[in-house]
PDB file of N, CA and C in Angstrom:
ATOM      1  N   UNK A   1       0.814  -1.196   0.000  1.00  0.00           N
ATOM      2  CA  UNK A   1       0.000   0.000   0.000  1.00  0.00           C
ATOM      3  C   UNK A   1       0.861   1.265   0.000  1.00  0.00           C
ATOM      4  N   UNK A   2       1.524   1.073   0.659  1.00  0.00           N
ATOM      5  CA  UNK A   2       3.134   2.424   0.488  1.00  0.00           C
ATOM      6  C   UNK A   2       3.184   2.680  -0.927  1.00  0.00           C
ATOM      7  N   UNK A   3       3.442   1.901  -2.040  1.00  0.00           N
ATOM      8  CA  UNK A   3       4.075   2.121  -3.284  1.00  0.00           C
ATOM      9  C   UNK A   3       2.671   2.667  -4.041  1.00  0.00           C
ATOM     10  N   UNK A   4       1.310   3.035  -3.187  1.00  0.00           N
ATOM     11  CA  UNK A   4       0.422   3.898  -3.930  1.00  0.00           C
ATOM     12  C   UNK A   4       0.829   5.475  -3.199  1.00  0.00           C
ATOM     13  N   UNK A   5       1.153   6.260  -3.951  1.00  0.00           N
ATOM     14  CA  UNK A   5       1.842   7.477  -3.534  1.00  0.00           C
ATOM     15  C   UNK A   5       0.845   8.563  -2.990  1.00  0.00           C
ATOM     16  N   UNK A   6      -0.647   8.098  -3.377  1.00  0.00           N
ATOM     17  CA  UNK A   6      -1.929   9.153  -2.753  1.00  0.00           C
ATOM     18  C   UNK A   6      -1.796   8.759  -1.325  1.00  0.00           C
ATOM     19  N   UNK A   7      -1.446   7.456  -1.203  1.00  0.00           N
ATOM     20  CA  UNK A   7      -1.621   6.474   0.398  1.00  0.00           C
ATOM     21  C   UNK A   7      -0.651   6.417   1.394  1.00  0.00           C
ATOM     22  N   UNK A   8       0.098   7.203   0.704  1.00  0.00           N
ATOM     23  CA  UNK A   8       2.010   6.370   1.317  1.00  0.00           C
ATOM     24  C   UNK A   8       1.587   6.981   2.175  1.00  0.00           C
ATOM     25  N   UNK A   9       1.584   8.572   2.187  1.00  0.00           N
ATOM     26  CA  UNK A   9       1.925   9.187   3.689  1.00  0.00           C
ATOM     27  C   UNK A   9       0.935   9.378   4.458  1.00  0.00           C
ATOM     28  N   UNK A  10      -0.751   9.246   4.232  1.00  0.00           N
ATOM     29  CA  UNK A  10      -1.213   9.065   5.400  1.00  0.00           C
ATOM     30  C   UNK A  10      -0.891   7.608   6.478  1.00  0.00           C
ATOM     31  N   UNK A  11      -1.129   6.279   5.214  1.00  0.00           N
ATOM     32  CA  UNK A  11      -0.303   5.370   5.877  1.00  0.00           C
ATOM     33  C   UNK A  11       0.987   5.099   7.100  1.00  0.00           C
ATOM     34  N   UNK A  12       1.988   5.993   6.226  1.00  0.00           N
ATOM     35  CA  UNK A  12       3.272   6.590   7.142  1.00  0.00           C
ATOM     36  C   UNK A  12       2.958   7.378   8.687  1.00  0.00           C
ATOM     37  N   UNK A  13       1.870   8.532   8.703  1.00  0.00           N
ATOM     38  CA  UNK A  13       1.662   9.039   9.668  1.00  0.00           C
ATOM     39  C   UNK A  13       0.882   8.234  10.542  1.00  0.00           C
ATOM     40  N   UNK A  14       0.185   7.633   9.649  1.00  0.00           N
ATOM     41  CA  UNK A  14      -0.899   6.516  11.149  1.00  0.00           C
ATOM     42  C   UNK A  14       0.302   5.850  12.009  1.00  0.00           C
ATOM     43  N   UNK A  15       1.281   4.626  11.097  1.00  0.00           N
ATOM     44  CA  UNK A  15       2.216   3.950  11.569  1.00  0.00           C
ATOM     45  C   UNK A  15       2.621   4.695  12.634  1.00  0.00           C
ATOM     46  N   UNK A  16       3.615   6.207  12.591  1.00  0.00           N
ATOM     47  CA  UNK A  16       4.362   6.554  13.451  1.00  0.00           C
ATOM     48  C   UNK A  16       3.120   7.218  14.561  1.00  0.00           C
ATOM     49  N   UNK A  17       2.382   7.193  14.158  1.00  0.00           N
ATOM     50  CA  UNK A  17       1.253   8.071  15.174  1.00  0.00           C
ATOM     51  C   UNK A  17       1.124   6.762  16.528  1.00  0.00           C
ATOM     52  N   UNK A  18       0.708   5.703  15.765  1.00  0.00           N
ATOM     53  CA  UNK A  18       0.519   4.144  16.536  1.00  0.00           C
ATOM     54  C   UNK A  18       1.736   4.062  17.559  1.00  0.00           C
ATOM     55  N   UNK A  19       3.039   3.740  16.739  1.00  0.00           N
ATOM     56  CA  UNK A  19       4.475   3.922  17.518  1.00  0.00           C
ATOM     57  C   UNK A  19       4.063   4.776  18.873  1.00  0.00           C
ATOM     58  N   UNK A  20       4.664   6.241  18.365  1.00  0.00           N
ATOM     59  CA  UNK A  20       4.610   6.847  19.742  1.00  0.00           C
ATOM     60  C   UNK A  20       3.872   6.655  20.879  1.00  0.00           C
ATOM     61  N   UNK A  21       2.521   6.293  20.671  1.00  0.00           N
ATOM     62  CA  UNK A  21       1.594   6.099  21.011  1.00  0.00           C
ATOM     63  C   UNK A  21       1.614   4.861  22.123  1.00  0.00           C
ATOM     64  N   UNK A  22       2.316   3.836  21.708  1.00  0.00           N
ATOM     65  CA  UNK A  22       2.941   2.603  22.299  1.00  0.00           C
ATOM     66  C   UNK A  22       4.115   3.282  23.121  1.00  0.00           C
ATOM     67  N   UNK A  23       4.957   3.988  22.520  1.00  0.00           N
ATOM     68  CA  UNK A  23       5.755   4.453  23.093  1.00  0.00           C
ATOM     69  C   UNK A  23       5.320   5.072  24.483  1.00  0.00           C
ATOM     70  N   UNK A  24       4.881   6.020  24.402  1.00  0.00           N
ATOM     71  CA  UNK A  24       4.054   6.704  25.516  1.00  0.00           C
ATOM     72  C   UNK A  24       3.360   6.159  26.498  1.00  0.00           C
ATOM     73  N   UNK A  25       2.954   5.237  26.139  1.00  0.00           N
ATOM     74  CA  UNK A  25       1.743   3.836  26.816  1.00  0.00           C
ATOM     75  C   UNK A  25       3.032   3.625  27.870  1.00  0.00           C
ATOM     76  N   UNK A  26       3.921   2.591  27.143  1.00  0.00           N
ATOM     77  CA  UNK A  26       5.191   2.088  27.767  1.00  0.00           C
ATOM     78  C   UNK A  26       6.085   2.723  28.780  1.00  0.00           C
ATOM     79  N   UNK A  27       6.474   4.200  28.531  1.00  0.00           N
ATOM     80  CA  UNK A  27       7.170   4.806  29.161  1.00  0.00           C
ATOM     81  C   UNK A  27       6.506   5.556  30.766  1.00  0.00           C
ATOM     82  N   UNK A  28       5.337   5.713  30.185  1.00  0.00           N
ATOM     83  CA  UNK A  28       4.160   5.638  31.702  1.00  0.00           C
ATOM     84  C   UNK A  28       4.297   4.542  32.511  1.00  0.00           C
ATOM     85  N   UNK A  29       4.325   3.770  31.852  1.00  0.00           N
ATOM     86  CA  UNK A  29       3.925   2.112  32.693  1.00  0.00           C
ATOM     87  C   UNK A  29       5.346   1.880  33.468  1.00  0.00           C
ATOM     88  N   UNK A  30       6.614   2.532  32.996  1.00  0.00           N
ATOM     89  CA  UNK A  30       7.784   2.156  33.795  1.00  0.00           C
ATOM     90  C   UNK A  30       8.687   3.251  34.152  1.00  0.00           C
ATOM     91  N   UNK A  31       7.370   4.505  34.139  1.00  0.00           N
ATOM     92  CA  UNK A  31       7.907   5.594  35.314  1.00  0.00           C
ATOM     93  C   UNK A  31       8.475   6.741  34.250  1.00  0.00           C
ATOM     94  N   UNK A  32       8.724   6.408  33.388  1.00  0.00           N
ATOM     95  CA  UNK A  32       9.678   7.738  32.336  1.00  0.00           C
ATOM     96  C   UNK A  32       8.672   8.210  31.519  1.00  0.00           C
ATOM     97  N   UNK A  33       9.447   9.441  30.932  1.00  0.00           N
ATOM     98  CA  UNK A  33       8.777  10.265  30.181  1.00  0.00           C
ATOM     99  C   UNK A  33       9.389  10.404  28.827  1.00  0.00           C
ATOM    100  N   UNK A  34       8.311  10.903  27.856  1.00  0.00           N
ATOM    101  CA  UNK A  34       9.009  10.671  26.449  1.00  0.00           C
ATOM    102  C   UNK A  34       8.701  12.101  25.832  1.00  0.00           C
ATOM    103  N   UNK A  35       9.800  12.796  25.396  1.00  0.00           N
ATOM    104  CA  UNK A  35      10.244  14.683  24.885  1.00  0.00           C
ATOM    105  C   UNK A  35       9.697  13.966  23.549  1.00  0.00           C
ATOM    106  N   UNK A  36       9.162  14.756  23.187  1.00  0.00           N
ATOM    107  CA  UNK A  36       9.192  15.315  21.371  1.00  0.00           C
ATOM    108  C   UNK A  36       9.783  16.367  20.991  1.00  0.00           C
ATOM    109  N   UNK A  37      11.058  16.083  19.884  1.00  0.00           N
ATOM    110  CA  UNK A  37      12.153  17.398  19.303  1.00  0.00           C
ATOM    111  C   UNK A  37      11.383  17.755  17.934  1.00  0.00           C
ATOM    112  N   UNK A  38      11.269  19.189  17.938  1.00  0.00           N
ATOM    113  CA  UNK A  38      10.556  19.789  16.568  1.00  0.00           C
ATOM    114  C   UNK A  38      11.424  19.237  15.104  1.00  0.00           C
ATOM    115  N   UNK A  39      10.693  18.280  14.177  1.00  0.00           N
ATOM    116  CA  UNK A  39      11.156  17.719  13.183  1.00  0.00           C
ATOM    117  C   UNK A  39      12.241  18.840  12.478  1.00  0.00           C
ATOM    118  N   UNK A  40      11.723  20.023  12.570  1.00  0.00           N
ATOM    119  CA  UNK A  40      13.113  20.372  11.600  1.00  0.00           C
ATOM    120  C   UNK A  40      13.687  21.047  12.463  1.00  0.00           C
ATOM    121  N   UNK A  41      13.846  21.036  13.764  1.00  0.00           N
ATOM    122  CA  UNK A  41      15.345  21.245  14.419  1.00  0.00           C
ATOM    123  C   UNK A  41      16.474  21.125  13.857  1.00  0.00           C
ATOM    124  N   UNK A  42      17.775  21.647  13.596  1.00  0.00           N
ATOM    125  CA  UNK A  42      18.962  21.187  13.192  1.00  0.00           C
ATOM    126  C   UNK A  42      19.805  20.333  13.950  1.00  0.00           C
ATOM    127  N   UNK A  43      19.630  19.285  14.668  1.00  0.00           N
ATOM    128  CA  UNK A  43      20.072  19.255  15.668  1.00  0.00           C
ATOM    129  C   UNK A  43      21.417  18.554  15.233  1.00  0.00           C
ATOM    130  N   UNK A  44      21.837  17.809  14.232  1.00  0.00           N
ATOM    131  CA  UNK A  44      23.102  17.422  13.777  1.00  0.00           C
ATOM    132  C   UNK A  44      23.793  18.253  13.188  1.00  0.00           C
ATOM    133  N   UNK A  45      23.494  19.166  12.500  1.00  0.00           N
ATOM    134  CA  UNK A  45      24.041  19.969  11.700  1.00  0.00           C
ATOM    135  C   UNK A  45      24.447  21.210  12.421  1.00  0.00           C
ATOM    136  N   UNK A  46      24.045  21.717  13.540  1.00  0.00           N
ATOM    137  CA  UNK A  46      24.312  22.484  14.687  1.00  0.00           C
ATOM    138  C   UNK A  46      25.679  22.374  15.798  1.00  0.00           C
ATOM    139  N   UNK A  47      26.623  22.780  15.746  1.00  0.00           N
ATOM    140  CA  UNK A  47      27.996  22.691  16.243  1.00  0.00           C
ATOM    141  C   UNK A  47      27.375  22.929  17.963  1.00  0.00           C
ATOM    142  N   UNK A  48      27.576  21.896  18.780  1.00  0.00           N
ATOM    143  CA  UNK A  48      27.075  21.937  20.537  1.00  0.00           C
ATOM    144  C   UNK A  48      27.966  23.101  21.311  1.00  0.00           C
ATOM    145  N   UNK A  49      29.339  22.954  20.729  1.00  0.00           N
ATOM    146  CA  UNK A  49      29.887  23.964  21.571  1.00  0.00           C
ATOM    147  C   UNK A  49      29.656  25.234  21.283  1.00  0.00           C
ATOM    148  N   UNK A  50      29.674  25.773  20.011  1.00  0.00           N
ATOM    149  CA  UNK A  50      29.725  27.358  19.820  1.00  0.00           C
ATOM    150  C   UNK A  50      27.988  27.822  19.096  1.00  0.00           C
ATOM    151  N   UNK A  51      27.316  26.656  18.776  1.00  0.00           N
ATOM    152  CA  UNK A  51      25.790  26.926  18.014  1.00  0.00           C
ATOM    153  C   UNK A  51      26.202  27.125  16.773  1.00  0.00           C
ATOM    154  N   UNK A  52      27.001  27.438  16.032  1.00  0.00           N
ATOM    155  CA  UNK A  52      27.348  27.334  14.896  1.00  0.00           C
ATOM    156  C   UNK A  52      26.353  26.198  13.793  1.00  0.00           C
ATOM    157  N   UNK A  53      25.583  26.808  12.602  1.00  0.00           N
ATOM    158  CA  UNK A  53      24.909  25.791  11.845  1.00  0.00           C
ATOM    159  C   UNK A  53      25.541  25.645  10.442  1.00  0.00           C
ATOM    160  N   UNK A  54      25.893  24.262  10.756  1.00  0.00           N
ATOM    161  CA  UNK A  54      26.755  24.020   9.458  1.00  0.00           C
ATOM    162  C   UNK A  54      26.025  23.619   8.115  1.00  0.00           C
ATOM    163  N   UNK A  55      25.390  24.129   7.291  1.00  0.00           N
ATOM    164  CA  UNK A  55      24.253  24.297   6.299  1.00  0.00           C
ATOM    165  C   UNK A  55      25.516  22.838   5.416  1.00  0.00           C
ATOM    166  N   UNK A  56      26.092  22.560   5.233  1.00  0.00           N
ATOM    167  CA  UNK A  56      27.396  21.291   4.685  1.00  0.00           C
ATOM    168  C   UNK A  56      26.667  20.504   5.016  1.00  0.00           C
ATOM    169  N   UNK A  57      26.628  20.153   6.358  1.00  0.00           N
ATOM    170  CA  UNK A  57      26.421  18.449   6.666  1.00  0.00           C
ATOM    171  C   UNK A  57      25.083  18.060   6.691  1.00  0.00           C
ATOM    172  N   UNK A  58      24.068  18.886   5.823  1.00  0.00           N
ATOM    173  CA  UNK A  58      22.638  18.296   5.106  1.00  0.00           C
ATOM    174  C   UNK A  58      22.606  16.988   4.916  1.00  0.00           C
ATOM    175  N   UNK A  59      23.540  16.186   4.003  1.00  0.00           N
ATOM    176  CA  UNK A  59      23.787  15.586   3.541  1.00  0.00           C
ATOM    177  C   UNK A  59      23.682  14.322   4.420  1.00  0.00           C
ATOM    178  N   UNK A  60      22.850  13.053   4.335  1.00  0.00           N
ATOM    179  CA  UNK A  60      23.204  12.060   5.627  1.00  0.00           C
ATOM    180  C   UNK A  60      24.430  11.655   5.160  1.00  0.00           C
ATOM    181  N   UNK A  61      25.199  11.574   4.077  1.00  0.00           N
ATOM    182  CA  UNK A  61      26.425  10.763   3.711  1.00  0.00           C
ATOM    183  C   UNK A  61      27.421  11.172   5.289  1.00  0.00           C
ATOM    184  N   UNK A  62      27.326  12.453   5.460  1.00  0.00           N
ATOM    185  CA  UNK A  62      28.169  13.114   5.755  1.00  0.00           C
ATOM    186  C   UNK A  62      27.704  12.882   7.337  1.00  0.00           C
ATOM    187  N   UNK A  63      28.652  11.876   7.669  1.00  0.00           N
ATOM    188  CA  UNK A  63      29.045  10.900   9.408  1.00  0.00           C
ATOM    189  C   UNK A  63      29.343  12.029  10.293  1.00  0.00           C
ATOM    190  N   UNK A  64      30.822  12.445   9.938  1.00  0.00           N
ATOM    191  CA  UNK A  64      31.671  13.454  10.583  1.00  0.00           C
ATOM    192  C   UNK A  64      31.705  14.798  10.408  1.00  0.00           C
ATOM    193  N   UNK A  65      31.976  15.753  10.875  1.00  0.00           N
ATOM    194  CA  UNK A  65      32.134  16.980  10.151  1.00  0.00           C
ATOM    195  C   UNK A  65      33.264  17.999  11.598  1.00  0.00           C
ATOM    196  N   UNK A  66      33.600  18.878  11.072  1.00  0.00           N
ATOM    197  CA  UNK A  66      34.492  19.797  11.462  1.00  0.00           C
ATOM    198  C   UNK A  66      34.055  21.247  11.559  1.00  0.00           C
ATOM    199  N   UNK A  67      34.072  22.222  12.665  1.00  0.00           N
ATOM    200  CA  UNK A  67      33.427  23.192  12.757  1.00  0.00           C
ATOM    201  C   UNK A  67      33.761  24.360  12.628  1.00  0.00           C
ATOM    202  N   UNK A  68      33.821  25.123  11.180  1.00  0.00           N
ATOM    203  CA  UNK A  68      34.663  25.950  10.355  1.00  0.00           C
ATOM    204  C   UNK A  68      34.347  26.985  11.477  1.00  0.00           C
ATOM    205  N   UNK A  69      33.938  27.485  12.710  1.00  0.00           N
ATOM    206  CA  UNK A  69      34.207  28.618  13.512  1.00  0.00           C
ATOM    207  C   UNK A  69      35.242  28.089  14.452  1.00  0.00           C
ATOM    208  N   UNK A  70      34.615  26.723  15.573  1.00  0.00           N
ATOM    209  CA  UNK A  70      35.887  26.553  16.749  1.00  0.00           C
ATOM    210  C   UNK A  70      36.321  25.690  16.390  1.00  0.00           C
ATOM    211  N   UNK A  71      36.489  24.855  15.381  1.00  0.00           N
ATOM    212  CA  UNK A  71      37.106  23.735  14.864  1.00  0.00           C
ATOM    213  C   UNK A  71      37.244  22.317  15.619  1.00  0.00           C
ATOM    214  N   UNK A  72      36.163  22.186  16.241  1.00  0.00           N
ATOM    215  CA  UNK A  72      35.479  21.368  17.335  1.00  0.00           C
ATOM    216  C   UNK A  72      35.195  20.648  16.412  1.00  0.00           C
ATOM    217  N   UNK A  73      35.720  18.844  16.224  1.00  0.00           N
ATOM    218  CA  UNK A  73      35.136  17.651  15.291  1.00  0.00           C
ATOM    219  C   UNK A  73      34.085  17.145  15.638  1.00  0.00           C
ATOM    220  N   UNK A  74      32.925  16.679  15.310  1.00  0.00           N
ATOM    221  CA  UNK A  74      31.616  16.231  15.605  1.00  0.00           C
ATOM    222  C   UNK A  74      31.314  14.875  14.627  1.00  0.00           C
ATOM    223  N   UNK A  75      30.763  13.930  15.693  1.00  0.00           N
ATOM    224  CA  UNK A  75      30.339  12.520  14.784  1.00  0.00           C
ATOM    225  C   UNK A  75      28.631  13.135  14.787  1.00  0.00           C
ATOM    226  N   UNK A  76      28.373  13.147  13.933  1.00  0.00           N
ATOM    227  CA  UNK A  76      26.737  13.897  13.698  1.00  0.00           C
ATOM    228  C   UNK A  76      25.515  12.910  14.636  1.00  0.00           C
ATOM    229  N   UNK A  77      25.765  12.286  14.997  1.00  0.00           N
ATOM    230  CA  UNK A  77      24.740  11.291  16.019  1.00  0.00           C
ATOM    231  C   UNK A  77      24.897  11.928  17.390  1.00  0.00           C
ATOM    232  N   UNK A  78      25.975  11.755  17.689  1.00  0.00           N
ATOM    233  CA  UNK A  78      26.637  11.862  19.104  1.00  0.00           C
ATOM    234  C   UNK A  78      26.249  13.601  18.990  1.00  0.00           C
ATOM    235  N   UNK A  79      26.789  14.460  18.406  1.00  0.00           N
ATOM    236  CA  UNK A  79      26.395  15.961  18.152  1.00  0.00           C
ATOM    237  C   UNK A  79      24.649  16.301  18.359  1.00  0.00           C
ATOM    238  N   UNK A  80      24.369  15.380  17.396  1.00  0.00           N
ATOM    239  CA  UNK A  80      22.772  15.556  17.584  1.00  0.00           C
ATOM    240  C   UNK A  80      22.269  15.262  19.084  1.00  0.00           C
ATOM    241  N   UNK A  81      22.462  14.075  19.348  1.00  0.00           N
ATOM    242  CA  UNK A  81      21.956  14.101  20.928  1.00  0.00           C
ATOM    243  C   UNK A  81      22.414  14.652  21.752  1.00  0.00           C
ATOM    244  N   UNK A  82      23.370  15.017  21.443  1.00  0.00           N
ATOM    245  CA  UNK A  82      24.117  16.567  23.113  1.00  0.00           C
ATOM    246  C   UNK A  82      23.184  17.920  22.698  1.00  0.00           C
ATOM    247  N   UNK A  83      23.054  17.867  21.259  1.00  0.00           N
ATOM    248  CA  UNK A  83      22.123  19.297  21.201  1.00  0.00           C
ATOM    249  C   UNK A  83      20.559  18.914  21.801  1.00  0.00           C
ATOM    250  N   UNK A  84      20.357  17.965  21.597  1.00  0.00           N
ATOM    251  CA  UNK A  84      18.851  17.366  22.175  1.00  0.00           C
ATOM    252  C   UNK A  84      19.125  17.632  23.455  1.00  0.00           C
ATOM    253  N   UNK A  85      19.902  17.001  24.309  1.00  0.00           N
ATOM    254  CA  UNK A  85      19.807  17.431  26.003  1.00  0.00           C
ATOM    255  C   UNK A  85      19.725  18.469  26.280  1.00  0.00           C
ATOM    256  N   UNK A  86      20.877  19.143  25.327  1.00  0.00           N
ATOM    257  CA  UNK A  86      20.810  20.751  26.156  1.00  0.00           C
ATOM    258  C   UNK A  86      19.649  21.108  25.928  1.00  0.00           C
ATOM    259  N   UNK A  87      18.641  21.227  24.641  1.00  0.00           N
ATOM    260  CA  UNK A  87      18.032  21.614  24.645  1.00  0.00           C
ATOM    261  C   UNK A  87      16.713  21.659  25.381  1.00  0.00           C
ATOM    262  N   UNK A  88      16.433  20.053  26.177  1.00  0.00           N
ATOM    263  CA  UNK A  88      15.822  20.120  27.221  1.00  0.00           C
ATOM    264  C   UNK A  88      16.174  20.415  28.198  1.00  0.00           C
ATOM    265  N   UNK A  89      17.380  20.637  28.846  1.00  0.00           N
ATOM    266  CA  UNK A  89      17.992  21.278  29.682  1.00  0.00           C
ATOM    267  C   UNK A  89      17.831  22.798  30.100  1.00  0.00           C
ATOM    268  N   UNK A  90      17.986  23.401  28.914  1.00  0.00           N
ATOM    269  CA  UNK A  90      17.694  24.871  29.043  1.00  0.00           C
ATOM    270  C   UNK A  90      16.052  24.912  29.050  1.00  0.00           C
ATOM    271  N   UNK A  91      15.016  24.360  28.501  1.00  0.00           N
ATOM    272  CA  UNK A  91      14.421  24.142  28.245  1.00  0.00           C
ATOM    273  C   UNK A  91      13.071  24.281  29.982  1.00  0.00           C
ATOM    274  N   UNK A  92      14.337  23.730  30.538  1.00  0.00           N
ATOM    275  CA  UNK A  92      13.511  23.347  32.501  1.00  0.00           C
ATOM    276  C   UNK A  92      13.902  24.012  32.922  1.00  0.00           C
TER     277      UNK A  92
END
């Protein structure tokens, strides 16, 4: 049903709607709580130490990257989730 393209994405949104949904169920049931980060956050492409947004590492090819202001190296996963904390961090 995906490969009908009128269908794909309500399809797509039910799926992830269901997910969270379980998700949420679950994370109640064993005491934790579950953040939602605004989809187009930058949050990989965003340098943690100086905020710097590196408009380059769009690209998913692109693992690693280097931060043409403090020259701070970033593995784009690990980058992304330190900008996620802080951002709930500052956030409380």
């Amino acid at each position: 049903m995906l490969k009908n393209h009128n269908l794909a994405q309500s399809i797509s949104d039910v799926s992830w709607s269901k997910f969270t949904t379980q998700l949420e169920y679950k994370a109640k049931w064993y005491g934790k709580v579950v953040k939602k980060v605004d989809t187009l956050y930058a949050s990989s492409q965003t340098c943690h130490c100086c905020g710097y947004k590196n408009e380059e590492t769009k690209d998913l090819k692109v693992r690693e990257w280097k931060c043409p202001k403090c020259h701070a190296e970033h593995d784009r996963d690990i980058n992304a989730s330190i900008n996620i904390l802080m951002q709930d961090i500052l956030a409380n």
